[in-house]
Protein backbone atom coordinates (compact mmCIF):
# COMPACT_ATOMS: atom_id res chain seq x y z
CA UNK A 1 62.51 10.79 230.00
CA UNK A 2 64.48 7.86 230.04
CA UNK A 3 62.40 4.59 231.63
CA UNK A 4 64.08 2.56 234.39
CA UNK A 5 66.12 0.11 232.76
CA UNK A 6 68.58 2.79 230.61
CA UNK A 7 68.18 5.06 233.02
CA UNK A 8 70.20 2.36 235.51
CA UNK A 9 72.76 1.74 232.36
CA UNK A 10 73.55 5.50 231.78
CA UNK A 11 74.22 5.82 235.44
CA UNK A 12 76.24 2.67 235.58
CA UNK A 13 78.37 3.88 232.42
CA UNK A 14 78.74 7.42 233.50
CA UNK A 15 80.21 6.37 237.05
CA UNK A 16 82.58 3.65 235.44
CA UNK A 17 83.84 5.71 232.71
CA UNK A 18 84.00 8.64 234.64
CA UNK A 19 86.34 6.66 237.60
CA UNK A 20 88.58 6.40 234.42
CA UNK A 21 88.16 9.77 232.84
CA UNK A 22 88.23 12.02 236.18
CA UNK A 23 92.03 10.93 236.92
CA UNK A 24 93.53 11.43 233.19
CA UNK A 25 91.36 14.72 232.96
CA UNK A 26 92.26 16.01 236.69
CA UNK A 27 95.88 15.72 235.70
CA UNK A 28 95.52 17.35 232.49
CA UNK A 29 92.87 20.27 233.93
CA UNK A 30 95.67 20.88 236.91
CA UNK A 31 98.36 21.83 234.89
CA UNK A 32 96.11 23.70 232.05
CA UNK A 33 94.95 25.37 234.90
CA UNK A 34 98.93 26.16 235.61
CA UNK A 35 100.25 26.52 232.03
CA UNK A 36 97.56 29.33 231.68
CA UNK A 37 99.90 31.56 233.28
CA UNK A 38 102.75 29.89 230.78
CA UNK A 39 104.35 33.89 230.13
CA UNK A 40 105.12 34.77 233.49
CA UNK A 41 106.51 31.25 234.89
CA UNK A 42 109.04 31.21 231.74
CA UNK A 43 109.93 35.03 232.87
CA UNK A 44 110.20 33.92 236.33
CA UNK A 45 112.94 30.64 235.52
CA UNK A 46 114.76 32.62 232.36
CA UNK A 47 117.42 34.56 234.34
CA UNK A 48 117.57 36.86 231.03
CA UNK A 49 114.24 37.91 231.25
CA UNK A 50 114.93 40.08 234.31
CA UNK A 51 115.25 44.03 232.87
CA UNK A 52 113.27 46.79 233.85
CA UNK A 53 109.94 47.26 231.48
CA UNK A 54 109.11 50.45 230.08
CA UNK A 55 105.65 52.03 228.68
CA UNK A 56 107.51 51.96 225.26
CA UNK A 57 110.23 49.77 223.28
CA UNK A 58 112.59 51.83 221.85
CA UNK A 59 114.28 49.41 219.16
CA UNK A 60 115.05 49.75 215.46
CA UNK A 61 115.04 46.81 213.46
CA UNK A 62 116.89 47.71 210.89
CA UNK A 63 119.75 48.58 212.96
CA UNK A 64 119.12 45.45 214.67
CA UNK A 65 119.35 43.30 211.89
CA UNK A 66 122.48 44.75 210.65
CA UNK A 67 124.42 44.20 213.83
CA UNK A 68 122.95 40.55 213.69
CA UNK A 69 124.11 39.94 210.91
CA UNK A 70 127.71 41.44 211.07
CA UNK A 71 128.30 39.54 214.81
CA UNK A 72 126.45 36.36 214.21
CA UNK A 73 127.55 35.66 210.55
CA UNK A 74 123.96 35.13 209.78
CA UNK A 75 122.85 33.48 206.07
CA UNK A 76 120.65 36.89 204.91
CA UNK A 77 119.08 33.93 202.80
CA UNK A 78 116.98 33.33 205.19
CA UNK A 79 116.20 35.58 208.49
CA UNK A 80 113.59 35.60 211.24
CA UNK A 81 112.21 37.93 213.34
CA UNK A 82 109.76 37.55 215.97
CA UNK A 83 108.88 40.62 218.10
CA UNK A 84 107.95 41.24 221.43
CA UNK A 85 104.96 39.88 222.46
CA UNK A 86 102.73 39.28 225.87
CA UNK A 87 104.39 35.63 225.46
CA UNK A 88 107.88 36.43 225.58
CA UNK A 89 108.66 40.38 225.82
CA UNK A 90 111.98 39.78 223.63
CA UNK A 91 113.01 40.41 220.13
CA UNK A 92 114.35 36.94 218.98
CA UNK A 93 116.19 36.76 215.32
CA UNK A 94 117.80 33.63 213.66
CA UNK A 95 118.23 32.16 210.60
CA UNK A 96 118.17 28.40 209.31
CA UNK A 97 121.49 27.36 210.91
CA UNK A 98 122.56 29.82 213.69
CA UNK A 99 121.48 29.47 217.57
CA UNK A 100 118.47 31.94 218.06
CA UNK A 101 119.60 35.23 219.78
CA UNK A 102 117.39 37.57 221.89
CA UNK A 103 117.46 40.97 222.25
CA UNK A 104 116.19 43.52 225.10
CA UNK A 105 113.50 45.80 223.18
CA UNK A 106 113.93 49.07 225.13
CA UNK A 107 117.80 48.68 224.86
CA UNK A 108 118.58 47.26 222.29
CA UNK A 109 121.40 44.68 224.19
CA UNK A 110 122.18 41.06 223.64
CA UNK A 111 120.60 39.13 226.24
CA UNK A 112 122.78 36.63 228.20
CA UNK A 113 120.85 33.20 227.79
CA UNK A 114 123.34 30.89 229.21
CA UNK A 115 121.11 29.89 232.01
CA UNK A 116 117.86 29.79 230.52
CA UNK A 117 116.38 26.36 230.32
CA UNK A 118 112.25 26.83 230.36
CA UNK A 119 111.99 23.53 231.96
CA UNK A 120 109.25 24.19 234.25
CA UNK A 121 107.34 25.73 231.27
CA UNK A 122 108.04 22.90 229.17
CA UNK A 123 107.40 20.26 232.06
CA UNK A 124 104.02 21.22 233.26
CA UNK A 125 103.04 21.70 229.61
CA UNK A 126 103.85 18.07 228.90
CA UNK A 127 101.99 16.57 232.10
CA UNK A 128 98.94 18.59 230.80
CA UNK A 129 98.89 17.40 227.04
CA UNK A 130 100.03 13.29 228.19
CA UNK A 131 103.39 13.76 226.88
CA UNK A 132 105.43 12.81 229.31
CA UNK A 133 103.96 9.10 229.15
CA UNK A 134 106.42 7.92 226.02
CA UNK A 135 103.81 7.01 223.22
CA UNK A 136 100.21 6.31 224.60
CA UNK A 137 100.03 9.53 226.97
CA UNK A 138 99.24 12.16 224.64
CA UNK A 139 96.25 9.40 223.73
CA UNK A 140 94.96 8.98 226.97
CA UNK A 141 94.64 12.35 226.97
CA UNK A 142 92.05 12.23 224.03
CA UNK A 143 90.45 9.40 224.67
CA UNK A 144 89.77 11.02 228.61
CA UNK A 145 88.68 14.04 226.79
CA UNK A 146 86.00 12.02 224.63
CA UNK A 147 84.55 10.21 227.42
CA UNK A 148 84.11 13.54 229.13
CA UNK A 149 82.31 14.92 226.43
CA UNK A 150 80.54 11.95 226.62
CA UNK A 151 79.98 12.66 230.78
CA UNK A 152 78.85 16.00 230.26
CA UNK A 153 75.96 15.08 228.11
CA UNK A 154 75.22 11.84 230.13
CA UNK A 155 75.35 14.03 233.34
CA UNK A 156 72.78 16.42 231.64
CA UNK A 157 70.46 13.80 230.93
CA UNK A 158 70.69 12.29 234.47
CA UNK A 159 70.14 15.77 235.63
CA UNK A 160 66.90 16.33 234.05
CA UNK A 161 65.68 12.27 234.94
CA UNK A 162 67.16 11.90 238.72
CA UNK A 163 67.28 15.69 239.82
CA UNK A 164 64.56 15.79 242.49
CA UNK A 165 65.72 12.72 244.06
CA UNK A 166 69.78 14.04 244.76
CA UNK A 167 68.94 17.72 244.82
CA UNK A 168 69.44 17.73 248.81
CA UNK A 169 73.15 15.66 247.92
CA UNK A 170 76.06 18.48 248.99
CA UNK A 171 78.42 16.92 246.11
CA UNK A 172 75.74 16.20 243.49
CA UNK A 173 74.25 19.68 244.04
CA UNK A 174 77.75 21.27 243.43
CA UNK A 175 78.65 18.83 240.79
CA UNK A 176 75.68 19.97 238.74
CA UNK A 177 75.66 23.37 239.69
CA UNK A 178 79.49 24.14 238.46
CA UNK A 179 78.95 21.74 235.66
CA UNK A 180 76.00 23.68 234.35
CA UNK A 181 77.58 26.93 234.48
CA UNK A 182 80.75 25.84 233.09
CA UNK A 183 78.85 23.71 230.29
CA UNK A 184 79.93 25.67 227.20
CA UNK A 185 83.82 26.02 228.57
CA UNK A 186 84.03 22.13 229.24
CA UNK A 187 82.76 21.00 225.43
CA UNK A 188 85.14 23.31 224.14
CA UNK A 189 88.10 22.16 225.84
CA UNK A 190 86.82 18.46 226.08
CA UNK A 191 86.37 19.14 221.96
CA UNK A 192 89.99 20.60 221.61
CA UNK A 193 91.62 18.44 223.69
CA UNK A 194 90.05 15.04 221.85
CA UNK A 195 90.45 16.80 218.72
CA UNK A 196 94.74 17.65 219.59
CA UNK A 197 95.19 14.34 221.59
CA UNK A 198 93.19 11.72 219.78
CA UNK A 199 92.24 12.63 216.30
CA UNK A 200 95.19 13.88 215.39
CA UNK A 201 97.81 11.10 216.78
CA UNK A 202 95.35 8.17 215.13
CA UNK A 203 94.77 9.84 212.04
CA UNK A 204 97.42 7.28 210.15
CA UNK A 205 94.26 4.38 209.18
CA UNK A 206 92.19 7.49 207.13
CA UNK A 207 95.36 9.44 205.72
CA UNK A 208 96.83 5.97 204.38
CA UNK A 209 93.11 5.19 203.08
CA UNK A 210 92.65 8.57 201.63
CA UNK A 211 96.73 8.92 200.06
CA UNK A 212 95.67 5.11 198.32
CA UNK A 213 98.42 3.68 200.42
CA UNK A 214 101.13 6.02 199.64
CA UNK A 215 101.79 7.53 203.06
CA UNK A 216 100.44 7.41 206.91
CA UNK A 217 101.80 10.48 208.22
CA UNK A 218 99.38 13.70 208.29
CA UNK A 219 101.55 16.19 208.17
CA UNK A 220 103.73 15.02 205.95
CA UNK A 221 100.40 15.37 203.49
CA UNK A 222 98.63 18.18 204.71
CA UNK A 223 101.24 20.33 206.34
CA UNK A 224 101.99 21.62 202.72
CA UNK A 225 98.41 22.77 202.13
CA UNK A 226 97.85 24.47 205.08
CA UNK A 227 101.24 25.92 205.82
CA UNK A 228 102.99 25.84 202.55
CA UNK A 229 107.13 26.60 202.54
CA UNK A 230 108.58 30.08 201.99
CA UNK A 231 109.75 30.71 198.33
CA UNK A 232 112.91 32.26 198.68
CA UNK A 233 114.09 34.18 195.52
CA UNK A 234 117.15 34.04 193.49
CA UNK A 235 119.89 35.94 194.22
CA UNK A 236 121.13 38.75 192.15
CA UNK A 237 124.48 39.81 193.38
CA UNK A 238 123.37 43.28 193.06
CA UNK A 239 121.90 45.44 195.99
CA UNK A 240 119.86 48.77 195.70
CA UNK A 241 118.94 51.02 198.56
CA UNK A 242 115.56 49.35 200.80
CA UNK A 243 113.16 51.42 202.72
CA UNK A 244 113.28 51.38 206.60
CA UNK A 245 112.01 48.00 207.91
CA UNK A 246 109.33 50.32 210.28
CA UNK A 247 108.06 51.88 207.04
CA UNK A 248 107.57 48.97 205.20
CA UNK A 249 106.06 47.36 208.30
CA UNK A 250 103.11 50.37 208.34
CA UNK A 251 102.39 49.92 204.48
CA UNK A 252 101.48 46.04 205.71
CA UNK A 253 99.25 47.18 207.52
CA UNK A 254 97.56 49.58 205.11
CA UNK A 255 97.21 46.62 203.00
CA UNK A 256 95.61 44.66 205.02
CA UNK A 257 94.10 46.63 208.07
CA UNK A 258 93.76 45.25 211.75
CA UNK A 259 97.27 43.33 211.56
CA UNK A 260 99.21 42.49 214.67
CA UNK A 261 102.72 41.82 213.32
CA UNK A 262 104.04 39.00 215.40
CA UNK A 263 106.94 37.86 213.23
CA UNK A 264 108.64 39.36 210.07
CA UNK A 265 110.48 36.86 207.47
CA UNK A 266 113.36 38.46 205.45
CA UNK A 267 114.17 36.41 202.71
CA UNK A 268 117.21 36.56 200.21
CA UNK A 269 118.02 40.14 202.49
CA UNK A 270 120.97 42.78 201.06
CA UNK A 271 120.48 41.63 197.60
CA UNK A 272 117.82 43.13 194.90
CA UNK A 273 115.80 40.58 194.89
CA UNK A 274 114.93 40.77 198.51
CA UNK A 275 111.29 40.24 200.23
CA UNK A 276 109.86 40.79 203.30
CA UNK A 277 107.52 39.13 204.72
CA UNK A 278 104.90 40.84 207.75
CA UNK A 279 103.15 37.36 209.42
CA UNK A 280 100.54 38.04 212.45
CA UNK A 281 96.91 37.74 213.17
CA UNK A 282 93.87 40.07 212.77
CA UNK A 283 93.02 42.19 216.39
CA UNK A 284 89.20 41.94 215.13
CA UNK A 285 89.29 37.93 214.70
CA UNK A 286 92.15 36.35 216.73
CA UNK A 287 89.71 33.31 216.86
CA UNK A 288 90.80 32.48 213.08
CA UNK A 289 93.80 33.98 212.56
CA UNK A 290 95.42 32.22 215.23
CA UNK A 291 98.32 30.20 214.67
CA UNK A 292 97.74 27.66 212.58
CA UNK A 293 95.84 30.43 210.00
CA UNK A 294 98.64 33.40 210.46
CA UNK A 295 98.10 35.93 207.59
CA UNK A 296 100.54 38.14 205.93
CA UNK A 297 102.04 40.74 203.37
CA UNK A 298 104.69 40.38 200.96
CA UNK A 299 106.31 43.48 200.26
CA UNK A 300 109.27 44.17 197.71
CA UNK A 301 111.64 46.30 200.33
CA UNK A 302 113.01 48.62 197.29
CA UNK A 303 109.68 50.12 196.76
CA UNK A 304 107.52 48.69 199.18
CA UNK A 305 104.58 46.73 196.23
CA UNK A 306 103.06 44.58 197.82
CA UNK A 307 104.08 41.41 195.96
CA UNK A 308 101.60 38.46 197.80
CA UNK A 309 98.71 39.25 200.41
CA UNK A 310 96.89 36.51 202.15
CA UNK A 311 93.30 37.60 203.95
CA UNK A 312 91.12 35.92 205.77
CA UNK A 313 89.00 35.28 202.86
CA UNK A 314 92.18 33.49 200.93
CA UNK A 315 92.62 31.06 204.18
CA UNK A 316 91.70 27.60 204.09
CA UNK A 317 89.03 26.04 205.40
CA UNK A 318 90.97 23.54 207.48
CA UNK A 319 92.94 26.56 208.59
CA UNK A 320 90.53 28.09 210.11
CA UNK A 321 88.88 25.67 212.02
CA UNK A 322 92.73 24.60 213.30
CA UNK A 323 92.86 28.01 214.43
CA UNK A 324 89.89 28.27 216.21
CA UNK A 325 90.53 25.26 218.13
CA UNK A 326 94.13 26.27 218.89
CA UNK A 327 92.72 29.53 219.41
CA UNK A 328 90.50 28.86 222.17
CA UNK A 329 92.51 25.48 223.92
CA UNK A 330 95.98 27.99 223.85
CA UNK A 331 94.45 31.55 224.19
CA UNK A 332 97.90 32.51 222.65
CA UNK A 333 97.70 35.76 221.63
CA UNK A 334 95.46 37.14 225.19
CA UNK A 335 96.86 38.89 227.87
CA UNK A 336 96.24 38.51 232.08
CA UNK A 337 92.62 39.46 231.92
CA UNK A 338 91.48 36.45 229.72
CA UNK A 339 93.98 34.23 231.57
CA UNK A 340 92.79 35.21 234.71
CA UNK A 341 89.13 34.53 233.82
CA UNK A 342 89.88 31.03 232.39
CA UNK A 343 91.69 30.29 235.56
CA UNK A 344 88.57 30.49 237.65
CA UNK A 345 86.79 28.84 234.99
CA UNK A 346 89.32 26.29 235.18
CA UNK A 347 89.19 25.94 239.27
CA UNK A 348 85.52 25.51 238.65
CA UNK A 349 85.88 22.84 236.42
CA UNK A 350 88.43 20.62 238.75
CA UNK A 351 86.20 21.28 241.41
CA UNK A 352 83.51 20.01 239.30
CA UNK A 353 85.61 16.98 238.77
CA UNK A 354 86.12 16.65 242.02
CA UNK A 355 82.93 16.41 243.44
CA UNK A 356 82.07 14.21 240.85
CA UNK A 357 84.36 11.72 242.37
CA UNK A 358 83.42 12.42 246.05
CA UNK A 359 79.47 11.15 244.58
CA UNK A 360 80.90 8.46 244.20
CA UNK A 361 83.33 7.87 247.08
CA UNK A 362 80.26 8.88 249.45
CA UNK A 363 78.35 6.14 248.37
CA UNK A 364 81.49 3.66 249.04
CA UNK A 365 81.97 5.43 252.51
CA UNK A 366 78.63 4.93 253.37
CA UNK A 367 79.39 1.18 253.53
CA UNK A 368 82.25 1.50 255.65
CA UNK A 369 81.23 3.91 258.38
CA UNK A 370 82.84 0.85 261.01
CA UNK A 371 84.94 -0.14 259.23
CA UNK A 372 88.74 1.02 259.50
CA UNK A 373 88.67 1.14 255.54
CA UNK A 374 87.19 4.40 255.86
CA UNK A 375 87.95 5.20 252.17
CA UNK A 376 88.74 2.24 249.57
CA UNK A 377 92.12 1.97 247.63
CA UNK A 378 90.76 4.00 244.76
CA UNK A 379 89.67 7.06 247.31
CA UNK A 380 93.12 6.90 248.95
CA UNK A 381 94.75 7.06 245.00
CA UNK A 382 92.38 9.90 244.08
CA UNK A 383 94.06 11.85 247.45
CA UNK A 384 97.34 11.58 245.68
CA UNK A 385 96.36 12.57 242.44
CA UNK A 386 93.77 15.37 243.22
CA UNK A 387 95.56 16.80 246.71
CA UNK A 388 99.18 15.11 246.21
CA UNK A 389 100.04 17.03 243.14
CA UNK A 390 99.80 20.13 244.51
CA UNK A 391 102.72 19.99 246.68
CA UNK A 392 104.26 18.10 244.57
CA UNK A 393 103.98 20.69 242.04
CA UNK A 394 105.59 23.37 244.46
CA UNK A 395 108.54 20.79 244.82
CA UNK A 396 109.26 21.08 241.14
CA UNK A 397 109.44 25.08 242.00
CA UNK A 398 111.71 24.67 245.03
CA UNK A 399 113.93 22.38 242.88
CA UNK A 400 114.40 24.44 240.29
CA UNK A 401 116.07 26.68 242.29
CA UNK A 402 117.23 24.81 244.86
CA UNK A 403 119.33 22.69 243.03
CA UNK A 404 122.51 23.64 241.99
CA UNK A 405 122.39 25.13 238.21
CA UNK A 406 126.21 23.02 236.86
CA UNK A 407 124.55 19.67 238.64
CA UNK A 408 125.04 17.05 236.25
CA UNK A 409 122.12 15.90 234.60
CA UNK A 410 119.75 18.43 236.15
CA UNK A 411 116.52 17.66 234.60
CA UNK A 412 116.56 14.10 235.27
CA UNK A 413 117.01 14.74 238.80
CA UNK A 414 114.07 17.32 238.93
CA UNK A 415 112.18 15.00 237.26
CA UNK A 416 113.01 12.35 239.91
CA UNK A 417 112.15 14.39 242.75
CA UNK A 418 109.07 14.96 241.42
CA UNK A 419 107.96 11.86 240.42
CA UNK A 420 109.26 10.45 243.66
CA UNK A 421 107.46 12.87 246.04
CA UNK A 422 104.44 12.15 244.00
CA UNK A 423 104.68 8.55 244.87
CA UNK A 424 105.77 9.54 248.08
CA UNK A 425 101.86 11.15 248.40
CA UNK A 426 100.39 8.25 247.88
CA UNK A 427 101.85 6.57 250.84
CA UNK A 428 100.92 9.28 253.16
CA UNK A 429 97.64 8.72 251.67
CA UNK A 430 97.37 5.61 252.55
CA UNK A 431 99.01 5.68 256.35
CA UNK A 432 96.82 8.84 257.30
CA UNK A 433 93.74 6.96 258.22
CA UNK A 434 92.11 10.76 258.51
CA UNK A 435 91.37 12.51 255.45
CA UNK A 436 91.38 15.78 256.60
CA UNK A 437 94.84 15.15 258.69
CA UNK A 438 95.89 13.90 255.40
CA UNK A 439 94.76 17.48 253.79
CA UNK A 440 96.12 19.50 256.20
CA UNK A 441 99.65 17.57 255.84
CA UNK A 442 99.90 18.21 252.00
CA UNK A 443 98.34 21.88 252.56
CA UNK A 444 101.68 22.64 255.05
CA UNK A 445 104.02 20.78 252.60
CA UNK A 446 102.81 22.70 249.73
CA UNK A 447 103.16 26.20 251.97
CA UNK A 448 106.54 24.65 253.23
CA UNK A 449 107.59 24.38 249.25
CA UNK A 450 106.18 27.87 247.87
CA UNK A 451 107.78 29.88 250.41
CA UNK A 452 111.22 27.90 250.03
CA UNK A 453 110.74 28.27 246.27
CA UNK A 454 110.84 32.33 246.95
CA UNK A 455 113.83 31.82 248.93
CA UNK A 456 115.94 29.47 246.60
CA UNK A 457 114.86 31.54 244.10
CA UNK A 458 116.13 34.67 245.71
CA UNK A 459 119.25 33.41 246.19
CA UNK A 460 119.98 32.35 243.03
CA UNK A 461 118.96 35.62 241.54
CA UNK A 462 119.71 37.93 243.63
CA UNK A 463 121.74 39.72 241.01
CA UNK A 464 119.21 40.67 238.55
CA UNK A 465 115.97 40.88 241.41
CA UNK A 466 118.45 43.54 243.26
CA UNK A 467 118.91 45.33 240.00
CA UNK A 468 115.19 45.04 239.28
CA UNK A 469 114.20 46.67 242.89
CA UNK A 470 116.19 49.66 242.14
CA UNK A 471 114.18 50.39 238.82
CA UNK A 472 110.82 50.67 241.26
CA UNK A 473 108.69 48.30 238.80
CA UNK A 474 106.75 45.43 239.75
CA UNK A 475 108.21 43.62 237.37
CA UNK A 476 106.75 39.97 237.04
CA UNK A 477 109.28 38.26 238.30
CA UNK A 478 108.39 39.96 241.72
CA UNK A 479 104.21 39.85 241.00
CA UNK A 480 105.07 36.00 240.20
CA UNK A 481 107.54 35.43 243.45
CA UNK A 482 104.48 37.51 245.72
CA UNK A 483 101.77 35.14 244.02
CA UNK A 484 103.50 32.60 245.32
CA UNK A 485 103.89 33.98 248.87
CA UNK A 486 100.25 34.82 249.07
CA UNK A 487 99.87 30.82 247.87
CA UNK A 488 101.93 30.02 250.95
CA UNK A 489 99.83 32.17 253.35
CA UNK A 490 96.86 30.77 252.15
CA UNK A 491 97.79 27.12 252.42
CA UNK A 492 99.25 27.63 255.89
CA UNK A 493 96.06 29.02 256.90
CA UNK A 494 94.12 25.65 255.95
CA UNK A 495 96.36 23.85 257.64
CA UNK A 496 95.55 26.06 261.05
CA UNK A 497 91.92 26.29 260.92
CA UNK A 498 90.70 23.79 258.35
CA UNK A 499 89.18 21.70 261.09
CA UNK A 500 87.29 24.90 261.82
CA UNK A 501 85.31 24.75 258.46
CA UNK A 502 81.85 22.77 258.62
CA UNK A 503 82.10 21.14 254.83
CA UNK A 504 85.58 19.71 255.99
CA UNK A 505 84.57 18.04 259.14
CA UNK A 506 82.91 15.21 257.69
CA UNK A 507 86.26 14.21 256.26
CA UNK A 508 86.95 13.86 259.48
CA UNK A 509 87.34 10.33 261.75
CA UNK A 510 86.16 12.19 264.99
CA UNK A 511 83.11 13.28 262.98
CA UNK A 512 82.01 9.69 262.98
CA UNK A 513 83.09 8.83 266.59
């Protein structure tokens, strides 16, 4: 037990740092929580994404390959292939110089890309990870993910010294309550996220210490240890007859059991010398054999030797650790189930934050029950950032749609409206003097927003979704475009009966009248 005087420090550090942490973090947890569901919203805004799904591809790759490399004038030095996969349900080929091309895997067909942008994937990824504040966002990032590792053991401690005296405390009681449950799933993302946003972007001082002054960049050093280059072998000018790419894909797998072929590498192709490579991860560990610590199977095509094999027990340390941590930040390789269960952790864990906040804010209030101030400056700028994102976020889904697709400079604009209405939150935040007025308002924006999003969307698409109704699959275009309605429903229903609800109604002025 911690006597009197520390105990006062520890709560005085935990409630300054945490005012710092909880708006850097909020941002970051939102759109993690968003980004979890990163396969279906690039299905959803890829136009070429929108063909029927079957129980079963029916592709050949070899056949596939040829015709790639006959249309495209591909270098058969070098070729790519990365099949379908919960991700992205596409075959997509290349090689070092040529555009990527994608391919339908129950057909076979070219897909038309010309429209395809993954913006909104790419956007909401970089809010989450800091990077679309030019040079110190990423940063913040880590350093709001160490200080909430450091809050979560703080808040632990205070738990165990102050419990008994807030236990009756609505927000501390739900604070601690989530933050206890969710202990082990916050120091593992507070951990990753420190780890990918501070470590790695300051690493310069210890990799010039450590390279005696002969370089500061990380991966420049230690990218070619832990993902070394492909050795591509001469060429002979001479070609003899390979084995299908299928078969040579199975006898992979009998070398090294339990692999998931993700991509396949064919290097110095059509010539005698040829390889193939089979790259993927292990079903029975995808914790480390994520991506950073891929394994894989040479094989000599001719005869189908294996030529090079790496297990897990040839990975590298640093590998593996990489891959756990990218493994369970990026749950890359799960499908819905897992997402949908790190969702609700997620929820938990914003709600944690917060409540955290309101502990805070209630003490402030307390202070002001006269006074027109109801909530300070920094409450009314936590209502934009914790409420005023949300519709702000279903903007960014109506514009994407909404706006026309040839509209010069596109993104910028998109990014305008959002940042704009974002600011724009902050005044109503301000000018409501009624918190829960000022929650209702942004709950029937944000239902507003989602159910134009469905329409612009339908309008724009209506093409491919009429094509896709007449195949009778709920493909996830249409689960994603009905997730959104039920959204709307559900937000428009706040805004009715909110007032109704006994936990709101102390955010409310005529509560204290």
């Amino acid at each position: 037990m911690l006597n009197k005087l520390n105990l006062q420090y520890l709560i005085k550090a935990h409630t300054q740092l945490g005012l710092f942490a909880v708006f850097f973090f909020f941002i970051s947890a939102f759109f993690g929580t968003i980004i979890l569901f990163l396969p279906q919203i690039q299905t959803w805004e890829n136009p070429s994404r929108y063909f029927e799904y079957k129980k079963e591809y029916n592709y050949k790759l070899d056949e596939i390959v040829k015709r790639t490399i006959q249309e495209e004038s591909y270098n058969t030095k070098y070729i790519e292939i990365k099949l379908p996969s919960y991700k992205d349900n596409v075959i997509s080929i290349n090689d070092q110089t040529s555009r990527t091309k994608h391919i339908n895997p129950y057909t076979s067909k070219m897909l038309d890309t010309t429209f395809d942008s993954s913006f909104l994937s790419k956007f909401f990824n970089n809010l989450h990870s800091g990077r679309n504040i030019p040079k110190i966002g990423q940063q913040l990032m880590g350093i709001a993910s160490i200080l909430i590792i450091f809050l979560t053991i703080s808040g632990v401690i205070l738990y165990f010294n102050k419990h008994k005296k807030n236990l009756q405390n609505f927000h501390f009681r739900w604070h601690k309550n989530i933050s206890l449950i969710l202990l082990p799933y916050i120091l593992v993302f507070s951990l990753t996220g420190a780890f990918l946003g501070f470590m790695l972007p300051f690493s310069a001082p210890i990799t010039y210490s450590a390279s005696k002054a002969t370089s500061s960049s990380t991966g420049a050093l230690v990218r070619p240890i832990l993902f070394p280059k492909d050795k591509i072998p001469k060429k002979s000018s001479s070609f003899e007859e390979f084995q299908s790419i299928d078969t040579l894909m199975q006898k992979a797998k009998e070398a090294l059991p339990h692999l998931k072929v993700s991509s396949i590498k064919l290097l110095q192709w059509n010539d005698k010398n040829a390889q193939i490579k089979f790259i993927g991860h292990l079903d029975n560990n995808k914790i480390l054999t994520d991506k950073s610590n891929k394994l894989h199977v040479l094989l000599n095509p001719i005869d189908g030797t294996v030529l090079e094999k790496k297990d897990l027990s040839d990975s590298h340390i640093g590998n593996k650790i990489l891959s756990s941590f990218y493994y369970f930040h990026f749950i890359r390789n799960e499908t819905l189930l897992v997402r949908v269960l790190y969702f609700f952790a997620s929820m938990g864990f914003i709600l944690s934050l917060a409540f955290g906040f309101l502990i805070w804010s209630d003490k402030k209030a307390k202070k002001h029950v006269q006074n027109d101030a109801y909530y300070n400056f920094t409450g009314r700028f936590a209502m934009a950032i914790m409420f005023g994102v949300i519709p702000t976020s279903a903007l960014m889904l109506l514009s994407y749609w909404a706006l026309p697709s040839g509209l010069f400079e596109k993104v910028i604009w998109m990014k305008g409206v959002f940042y704009s209405f974002w600011a724009f939150t902050l005044l109503l935040s301000v000018y409501y003097e009624d918190i829960l007025d000022l929650l209702k308002s942004f709950a029937l924006l944000t239902s507003i927003f989602l159910f134009s999003a469905i329409i612009a969307h339908i309008m724009a698409t209506k093409t491919y979704l009429i094509a896709l109704l007449k195949t009778n699959s709920m493909h996830p275009v249409i689960c994603f475009d009905l997730v959104l309605l039920t959204l709307s429903v559900l937000f428009f229903l706040f805004y009715k009966y909110s007032y109704k609800i006994k936990f709101l109604s102390k955010y409310s002025r005529s509560h204290y009248a």
